[in-house]
PDB file of N, CA and C in Angstrom:
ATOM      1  N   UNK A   1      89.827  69.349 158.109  1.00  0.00           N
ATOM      2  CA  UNK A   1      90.418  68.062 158.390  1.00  0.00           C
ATOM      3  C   UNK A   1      91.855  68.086 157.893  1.00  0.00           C
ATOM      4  N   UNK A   2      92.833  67.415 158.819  1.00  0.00           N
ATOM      5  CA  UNK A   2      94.136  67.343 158.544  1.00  0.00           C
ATOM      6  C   UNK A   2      94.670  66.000 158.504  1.00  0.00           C
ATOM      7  N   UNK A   3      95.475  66.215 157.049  1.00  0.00           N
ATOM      8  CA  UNK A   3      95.901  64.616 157.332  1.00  0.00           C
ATOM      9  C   UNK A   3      97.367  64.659 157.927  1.00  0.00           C
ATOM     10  N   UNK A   4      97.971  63.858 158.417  1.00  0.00           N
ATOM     11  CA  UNK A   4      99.440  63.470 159.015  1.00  0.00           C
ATOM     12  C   UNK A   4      99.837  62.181 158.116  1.00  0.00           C
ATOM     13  N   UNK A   5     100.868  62.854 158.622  1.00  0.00           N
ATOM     14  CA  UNK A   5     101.943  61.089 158.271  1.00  0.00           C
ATOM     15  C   UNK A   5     102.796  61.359 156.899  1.00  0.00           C
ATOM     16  N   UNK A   6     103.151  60.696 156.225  1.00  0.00           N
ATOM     17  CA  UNK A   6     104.029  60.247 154.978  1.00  0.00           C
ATOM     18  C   UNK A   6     103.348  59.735 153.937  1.00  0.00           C
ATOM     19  N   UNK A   7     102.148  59.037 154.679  1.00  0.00           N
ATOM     20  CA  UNK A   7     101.281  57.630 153.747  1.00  0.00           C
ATOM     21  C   UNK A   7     102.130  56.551 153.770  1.00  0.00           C
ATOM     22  N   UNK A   8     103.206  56.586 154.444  1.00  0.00           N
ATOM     23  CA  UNK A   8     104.193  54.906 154.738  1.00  0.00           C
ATOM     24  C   UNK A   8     103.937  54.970 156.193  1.00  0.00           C
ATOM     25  N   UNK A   9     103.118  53.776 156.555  1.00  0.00           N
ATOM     26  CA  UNK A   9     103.193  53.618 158.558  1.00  0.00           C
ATOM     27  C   UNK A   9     104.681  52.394 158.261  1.00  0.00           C
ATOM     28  N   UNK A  10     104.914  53.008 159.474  1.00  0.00           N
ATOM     29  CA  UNK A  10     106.389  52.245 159.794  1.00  0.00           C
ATOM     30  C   UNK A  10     106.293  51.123 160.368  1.00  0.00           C
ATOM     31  N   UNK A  11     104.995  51.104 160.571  1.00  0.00           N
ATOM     32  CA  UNK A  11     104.881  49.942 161.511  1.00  0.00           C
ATOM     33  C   UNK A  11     103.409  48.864 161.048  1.00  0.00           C
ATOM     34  N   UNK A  12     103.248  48.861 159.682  1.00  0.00           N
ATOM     35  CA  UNK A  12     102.493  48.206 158.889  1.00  0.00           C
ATOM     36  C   UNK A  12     101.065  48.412 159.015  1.00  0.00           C
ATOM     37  N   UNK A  13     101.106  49.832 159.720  1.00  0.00           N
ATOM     38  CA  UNK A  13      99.223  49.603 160.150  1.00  0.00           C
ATOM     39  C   UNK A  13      98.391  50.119 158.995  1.00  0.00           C
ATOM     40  N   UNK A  14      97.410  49.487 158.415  1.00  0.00           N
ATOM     41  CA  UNK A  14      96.821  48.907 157.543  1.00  0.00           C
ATOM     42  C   UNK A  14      95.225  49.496 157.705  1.00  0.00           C
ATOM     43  N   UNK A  15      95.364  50.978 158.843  1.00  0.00           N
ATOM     44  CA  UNK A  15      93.861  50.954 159.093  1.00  0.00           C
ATOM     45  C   UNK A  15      93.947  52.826 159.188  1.00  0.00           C
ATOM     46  N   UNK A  16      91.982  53.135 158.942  1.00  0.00           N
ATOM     47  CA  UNK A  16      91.805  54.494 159.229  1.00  0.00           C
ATOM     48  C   UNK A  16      91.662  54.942 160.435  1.00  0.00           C
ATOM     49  N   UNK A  17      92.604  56.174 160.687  1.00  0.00           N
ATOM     50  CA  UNK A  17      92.331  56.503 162.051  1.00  0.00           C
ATOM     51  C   UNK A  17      92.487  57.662 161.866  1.00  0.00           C
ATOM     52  N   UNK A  18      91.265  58.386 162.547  1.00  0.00           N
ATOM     53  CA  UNK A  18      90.826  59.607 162.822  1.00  0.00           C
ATOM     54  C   UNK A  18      90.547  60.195 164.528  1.00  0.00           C
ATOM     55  N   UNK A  19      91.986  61.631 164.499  1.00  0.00           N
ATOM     56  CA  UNK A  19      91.407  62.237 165.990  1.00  0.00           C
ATOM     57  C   UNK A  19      90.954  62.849 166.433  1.00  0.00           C
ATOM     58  N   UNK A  20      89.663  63.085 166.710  1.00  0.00           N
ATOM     59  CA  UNK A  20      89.346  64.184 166.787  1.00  0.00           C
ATOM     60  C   UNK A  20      89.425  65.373 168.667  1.00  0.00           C
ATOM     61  N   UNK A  21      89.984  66.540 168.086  1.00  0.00           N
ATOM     62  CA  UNK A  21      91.232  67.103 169.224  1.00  0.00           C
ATOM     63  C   UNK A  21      90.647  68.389 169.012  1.00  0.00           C
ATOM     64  N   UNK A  22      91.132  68.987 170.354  1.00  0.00           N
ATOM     65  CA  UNK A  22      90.889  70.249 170.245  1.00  0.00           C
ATOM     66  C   UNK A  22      92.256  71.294 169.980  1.00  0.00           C
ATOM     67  N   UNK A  23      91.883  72.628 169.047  1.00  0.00           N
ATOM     68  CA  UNK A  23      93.339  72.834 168.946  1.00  0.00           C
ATOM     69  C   UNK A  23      94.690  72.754 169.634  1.00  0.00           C
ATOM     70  N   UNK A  24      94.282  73.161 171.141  1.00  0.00           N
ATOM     71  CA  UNK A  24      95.078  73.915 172.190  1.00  0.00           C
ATOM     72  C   UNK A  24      95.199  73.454 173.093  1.00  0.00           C
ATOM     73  N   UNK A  25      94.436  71.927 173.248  1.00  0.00           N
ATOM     74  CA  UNK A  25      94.728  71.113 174.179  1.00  0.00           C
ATOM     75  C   UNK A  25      95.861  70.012 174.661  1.00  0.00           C
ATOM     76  N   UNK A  26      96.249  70.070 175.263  1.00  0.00           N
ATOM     77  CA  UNK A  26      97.922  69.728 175.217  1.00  0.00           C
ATOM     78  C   UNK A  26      97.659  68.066 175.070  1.00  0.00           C
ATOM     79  N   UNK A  27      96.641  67.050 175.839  1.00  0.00           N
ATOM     80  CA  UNK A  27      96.742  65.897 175.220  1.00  0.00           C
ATOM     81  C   UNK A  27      96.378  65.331 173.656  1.00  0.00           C
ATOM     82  N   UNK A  28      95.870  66.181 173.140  1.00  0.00           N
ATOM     83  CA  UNK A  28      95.368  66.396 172.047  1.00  0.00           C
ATOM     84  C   UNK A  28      96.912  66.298 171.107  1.00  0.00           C
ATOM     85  N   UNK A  29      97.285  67.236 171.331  1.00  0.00           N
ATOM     86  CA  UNK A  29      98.724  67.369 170.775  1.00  0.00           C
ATOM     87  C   UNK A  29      99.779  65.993 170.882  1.00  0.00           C
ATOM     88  N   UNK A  30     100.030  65.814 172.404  1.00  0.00           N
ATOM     89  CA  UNK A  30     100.621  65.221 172.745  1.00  0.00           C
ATOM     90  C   UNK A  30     100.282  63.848 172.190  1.00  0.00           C
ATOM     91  N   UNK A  31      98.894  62.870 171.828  1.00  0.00           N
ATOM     92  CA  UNK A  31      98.600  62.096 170.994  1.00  0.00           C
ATOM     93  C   UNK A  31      98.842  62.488 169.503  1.00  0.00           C
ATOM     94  N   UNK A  32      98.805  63.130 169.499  1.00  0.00           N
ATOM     95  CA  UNK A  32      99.299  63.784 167.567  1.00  0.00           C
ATOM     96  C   UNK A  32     100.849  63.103 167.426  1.00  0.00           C
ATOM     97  N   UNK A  33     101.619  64.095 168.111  1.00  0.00           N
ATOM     98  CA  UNK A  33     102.877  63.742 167.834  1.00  0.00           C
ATOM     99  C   UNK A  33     103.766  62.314 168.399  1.00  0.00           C
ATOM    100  N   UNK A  34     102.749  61.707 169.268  1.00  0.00           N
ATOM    101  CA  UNK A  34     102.937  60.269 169.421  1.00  0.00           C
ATOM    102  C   UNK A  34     102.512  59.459 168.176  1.00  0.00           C
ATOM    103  N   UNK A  35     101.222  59.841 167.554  1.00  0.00           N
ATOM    104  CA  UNK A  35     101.222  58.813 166.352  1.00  0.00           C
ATOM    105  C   UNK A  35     102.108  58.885 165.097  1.00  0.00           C
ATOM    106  N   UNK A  36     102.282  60.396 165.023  1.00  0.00           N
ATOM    107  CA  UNK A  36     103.615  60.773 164.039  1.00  0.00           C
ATOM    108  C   UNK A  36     104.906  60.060 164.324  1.00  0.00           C
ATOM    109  N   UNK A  37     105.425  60.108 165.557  1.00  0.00           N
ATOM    110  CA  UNK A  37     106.640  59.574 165.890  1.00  0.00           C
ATOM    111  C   UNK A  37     106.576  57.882 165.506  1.00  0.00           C
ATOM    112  N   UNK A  38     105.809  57.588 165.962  1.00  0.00           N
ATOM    113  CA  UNK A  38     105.556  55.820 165.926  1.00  0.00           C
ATOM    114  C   UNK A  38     105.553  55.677 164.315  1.00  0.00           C
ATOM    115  N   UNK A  39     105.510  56.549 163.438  1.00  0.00           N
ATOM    116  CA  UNK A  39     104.696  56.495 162.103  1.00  0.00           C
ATOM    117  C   UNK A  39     103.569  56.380 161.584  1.00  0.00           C
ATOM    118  N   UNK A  40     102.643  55.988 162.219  1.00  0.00           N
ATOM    119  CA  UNK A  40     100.819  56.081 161.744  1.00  0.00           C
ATOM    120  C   UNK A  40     100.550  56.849 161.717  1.00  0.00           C
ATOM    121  N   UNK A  41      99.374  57.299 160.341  1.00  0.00           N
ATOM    122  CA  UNK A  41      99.444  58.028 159.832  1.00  0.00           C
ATOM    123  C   UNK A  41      97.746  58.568 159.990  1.00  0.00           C
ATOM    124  N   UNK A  42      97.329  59.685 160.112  1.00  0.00           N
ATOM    125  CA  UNK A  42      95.970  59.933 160.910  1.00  0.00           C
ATOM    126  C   UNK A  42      95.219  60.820 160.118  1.00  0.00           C
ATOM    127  N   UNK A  43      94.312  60.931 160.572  1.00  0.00           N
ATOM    128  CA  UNK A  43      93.431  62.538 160.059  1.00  0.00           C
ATOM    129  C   UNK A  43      92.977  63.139 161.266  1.00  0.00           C
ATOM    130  N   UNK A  44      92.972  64.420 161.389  1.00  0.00           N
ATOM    131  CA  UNK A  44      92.893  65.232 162.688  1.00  0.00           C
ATOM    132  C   UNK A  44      91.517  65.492 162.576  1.00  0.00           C
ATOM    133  N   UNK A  45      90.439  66.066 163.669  1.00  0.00           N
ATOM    134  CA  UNK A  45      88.940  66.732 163.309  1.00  0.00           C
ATOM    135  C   UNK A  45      89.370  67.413 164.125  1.00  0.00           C
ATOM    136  N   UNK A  46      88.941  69.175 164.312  1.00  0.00           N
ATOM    137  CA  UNK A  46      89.293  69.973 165.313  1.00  0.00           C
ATOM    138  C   UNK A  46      87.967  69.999 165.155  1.00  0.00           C
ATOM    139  N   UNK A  47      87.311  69.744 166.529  1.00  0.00           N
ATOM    140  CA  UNK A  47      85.944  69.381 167.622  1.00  0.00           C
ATOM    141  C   UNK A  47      85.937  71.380 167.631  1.00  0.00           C
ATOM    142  N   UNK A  48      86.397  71.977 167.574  1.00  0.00           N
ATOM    143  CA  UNK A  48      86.627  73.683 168.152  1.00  0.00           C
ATOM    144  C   UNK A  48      86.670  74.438 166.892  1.00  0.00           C
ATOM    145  N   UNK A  49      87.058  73.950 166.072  1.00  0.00           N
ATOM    146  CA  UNK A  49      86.815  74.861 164.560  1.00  0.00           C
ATOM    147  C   UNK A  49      85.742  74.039 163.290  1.00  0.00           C
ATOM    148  N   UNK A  50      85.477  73.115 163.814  1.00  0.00           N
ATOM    149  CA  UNK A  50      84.622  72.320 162.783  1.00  0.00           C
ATOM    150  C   UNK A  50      83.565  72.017 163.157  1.00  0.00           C
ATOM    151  N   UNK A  51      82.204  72.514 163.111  1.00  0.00           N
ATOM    152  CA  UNK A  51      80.998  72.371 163.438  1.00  0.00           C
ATOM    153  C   UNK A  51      80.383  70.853 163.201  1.00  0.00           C
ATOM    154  N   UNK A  52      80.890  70.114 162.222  1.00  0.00           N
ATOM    155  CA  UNK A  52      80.505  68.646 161.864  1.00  0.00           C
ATOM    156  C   UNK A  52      81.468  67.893 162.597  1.00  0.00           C
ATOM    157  N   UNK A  53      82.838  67.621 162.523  1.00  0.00           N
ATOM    158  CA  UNK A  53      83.398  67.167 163.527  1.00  0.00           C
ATOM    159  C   UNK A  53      83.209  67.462 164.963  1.00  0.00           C
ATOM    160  N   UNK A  54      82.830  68.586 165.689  1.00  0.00           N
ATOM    161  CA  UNK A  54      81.933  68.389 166.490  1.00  0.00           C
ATOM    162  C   UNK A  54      80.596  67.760 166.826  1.00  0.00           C
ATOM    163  N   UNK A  55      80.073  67.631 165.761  1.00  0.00           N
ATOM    164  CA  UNK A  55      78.907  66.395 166.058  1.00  0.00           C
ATOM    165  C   UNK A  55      79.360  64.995 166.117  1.00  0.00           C
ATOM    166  N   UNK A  56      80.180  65.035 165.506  1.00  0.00           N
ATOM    167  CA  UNK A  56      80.751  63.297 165.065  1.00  0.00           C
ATOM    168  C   UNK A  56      81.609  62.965 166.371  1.00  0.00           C
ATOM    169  N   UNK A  57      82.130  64.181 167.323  1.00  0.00           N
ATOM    170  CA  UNK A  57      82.680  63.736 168.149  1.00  0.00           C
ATOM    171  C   UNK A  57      81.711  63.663 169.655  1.00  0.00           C
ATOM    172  N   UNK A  58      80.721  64.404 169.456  1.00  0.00           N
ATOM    173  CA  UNK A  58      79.464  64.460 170.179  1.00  0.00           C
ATOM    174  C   UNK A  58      78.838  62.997 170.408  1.00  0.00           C
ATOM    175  N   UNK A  59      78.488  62.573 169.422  1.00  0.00           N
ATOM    176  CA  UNK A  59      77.975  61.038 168.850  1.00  0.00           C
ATOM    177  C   UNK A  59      78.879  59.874 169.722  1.00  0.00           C
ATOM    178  N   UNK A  60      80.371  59.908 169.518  1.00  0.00           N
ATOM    179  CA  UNK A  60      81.317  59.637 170.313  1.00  0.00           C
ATOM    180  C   UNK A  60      81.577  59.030 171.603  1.00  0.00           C
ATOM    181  N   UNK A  61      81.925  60.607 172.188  1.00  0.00           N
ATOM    182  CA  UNK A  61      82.092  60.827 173.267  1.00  0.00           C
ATOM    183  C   UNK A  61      81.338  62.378 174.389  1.00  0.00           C
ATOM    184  N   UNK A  62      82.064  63.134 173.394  1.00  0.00           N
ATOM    185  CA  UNK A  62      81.617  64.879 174.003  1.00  0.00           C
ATOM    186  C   UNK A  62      82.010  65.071 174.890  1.00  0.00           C
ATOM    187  N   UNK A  63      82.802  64.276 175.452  1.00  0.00           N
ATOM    188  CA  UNK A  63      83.142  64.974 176.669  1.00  0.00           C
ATOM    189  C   UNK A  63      84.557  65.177 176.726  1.00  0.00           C
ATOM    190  N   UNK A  64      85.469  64.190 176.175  1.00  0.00           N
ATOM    191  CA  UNK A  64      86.906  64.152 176.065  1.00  0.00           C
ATOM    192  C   UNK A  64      87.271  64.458 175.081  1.00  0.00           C
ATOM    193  N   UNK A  65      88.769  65.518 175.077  1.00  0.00           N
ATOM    194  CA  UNK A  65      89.479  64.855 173.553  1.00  0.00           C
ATOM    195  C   UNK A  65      91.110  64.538 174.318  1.00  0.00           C
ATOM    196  N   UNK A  66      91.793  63.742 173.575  1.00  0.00           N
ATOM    197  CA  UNK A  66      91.234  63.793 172.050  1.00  0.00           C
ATOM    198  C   UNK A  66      90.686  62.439 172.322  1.00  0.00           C
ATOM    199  N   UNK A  67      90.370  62.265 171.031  1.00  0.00           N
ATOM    200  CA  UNK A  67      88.838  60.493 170.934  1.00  0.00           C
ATOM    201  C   UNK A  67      89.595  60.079 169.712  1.00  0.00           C
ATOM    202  N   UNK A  68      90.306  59.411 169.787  1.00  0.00           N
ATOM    203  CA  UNK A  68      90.678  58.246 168.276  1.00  0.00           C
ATOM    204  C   UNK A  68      89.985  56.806 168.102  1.00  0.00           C
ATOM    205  N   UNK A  69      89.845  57.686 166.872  1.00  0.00           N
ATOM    206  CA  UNK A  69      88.734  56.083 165.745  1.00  0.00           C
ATOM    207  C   UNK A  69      89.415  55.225 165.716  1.00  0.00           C
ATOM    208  N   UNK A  70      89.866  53.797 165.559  1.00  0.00           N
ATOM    209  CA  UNK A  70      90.439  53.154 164.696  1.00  0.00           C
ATOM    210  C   UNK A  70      89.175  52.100 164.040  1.00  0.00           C
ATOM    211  N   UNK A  71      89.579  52.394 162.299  1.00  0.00           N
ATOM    212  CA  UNK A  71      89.009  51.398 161.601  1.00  0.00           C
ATOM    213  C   UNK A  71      87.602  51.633 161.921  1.00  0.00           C
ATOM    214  N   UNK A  72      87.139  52.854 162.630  1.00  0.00           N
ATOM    215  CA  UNK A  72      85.248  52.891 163.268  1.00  0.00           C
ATOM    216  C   UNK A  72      84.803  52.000 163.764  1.00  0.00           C
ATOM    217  N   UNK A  73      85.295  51.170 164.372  1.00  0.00           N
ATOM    218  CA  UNK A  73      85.200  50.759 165.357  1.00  0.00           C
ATOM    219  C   UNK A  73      86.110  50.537 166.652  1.00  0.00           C
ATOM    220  N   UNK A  74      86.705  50.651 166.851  1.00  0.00           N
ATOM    221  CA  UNK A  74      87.469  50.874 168.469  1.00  0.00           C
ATOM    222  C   UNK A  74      87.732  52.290 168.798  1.00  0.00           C
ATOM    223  N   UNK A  75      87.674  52.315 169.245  1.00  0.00           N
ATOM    224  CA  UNK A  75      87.576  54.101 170.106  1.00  0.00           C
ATOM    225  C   UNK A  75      88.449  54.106 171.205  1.00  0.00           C
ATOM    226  N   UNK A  76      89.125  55.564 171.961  1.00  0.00           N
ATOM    227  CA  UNK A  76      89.963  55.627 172.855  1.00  0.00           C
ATOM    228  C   UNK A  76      89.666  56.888 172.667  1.00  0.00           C
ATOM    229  N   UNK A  77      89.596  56.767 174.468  1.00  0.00           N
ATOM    230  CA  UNK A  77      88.871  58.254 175.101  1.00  0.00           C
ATOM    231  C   UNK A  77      90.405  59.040 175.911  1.00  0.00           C
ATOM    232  N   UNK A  78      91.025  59.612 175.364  1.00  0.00           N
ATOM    233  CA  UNK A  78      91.759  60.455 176.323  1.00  0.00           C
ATOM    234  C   UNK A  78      93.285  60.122 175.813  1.00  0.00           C
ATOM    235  N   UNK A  79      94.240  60.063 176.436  1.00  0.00           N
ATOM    236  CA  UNK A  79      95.523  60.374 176.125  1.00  0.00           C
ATOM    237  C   UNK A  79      96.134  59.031 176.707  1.00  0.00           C
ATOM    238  N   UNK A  80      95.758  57.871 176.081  1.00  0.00           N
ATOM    239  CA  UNK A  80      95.944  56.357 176.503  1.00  0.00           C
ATOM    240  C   UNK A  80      97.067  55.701 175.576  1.00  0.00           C
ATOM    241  N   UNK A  81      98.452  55.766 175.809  1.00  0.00           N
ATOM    242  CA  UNK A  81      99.077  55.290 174.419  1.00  0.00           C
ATOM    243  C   UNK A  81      98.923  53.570 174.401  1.00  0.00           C
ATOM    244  N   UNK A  82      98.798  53.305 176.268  1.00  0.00           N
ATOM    245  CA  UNK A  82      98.976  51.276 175.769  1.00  0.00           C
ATOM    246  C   UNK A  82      97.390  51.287 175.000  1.00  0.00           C
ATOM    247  N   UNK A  83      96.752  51.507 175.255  1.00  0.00           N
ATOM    248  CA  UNK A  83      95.382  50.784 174.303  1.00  0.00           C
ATOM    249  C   UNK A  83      95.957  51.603 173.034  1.00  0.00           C
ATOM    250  N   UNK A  84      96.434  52.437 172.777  1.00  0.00           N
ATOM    251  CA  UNK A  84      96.684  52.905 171.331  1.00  0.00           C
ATOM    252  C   UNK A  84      97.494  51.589 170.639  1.00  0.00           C
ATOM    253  N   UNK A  85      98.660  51.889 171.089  1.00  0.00           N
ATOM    254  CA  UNK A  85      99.168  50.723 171.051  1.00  0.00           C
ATOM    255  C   UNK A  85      98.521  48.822 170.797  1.00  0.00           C
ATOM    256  N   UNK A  86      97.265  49.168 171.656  1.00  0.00           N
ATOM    257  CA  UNK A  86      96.826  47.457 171.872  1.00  0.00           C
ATOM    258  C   UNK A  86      96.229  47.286 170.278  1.00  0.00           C
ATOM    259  N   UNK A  87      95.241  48.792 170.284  1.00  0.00           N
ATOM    260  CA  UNK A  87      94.883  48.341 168.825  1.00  0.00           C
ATOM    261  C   UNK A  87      95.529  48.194 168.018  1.00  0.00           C
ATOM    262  N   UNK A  88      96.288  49.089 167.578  1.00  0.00           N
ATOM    263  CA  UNK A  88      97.542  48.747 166.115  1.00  0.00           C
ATOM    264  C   UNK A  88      97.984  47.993 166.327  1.00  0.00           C
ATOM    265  N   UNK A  89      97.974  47.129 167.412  1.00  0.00           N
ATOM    266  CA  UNK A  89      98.590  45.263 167.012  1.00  0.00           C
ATOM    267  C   UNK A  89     100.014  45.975 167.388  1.00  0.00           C
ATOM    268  N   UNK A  90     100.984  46.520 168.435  1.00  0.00           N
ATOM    269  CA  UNK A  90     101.887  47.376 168.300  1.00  0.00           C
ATOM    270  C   UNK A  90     102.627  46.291 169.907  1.00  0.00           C
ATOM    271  N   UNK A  91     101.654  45.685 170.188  1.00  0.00           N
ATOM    272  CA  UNK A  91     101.680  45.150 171.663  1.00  0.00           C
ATOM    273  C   UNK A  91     100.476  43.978 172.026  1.00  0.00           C
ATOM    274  N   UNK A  92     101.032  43.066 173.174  1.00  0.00           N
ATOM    275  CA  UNK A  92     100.249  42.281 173.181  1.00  0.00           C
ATOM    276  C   UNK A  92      99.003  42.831 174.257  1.00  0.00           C
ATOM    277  N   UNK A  93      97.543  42.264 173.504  1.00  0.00           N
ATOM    278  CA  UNK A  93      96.689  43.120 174.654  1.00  0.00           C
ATOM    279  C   UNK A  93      96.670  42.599 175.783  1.00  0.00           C
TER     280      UNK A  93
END
């Protein structure tokens, strides 16, 4: 597990969010360095090197990555920045 960020979100978000991604997959990535840029701050699960984060992302989804938690409860299947966005309160839903 990898954490990101600074531990300062720039943008006041106040919640846990976990992605779980596959190494080499380019939306995977491409959501990484979108939540970095924005400033929120994450924990990565690689679904491809982690046998338990593969279950947890199984449970999920299993079929997509990347899959971001927020707070364990709201979920987002795929490489969606407005619902990323909708949850962190970043935008109106």
């Amino acid at each position: 597990m990898e954490l990101h960020g600074s531990g300062h979100s720039m943008h006041n978000v106040d919640m846990e969010i976990v992605m779980y991604s596959r190494e080499t997959e380019l939306d995977s990535a491409a959501l990484g360095h979108y939540l970095t840029a924005i400033g929120v701050d994450f924990r990565t699960r690689q679904v491809d090197r982690d046998p338990a984060a593969r279950s947890e992302w199984e449970r999920l989804d299993g079929r997509v990555t990347p899959v971001l938690v927020i707070d364990r409860t709201s979920i987002v299947h795929g490489l969606d920045r407005t619902r990323v966005d909708q949850l962190l309160g970043l935008v109106g839903c």
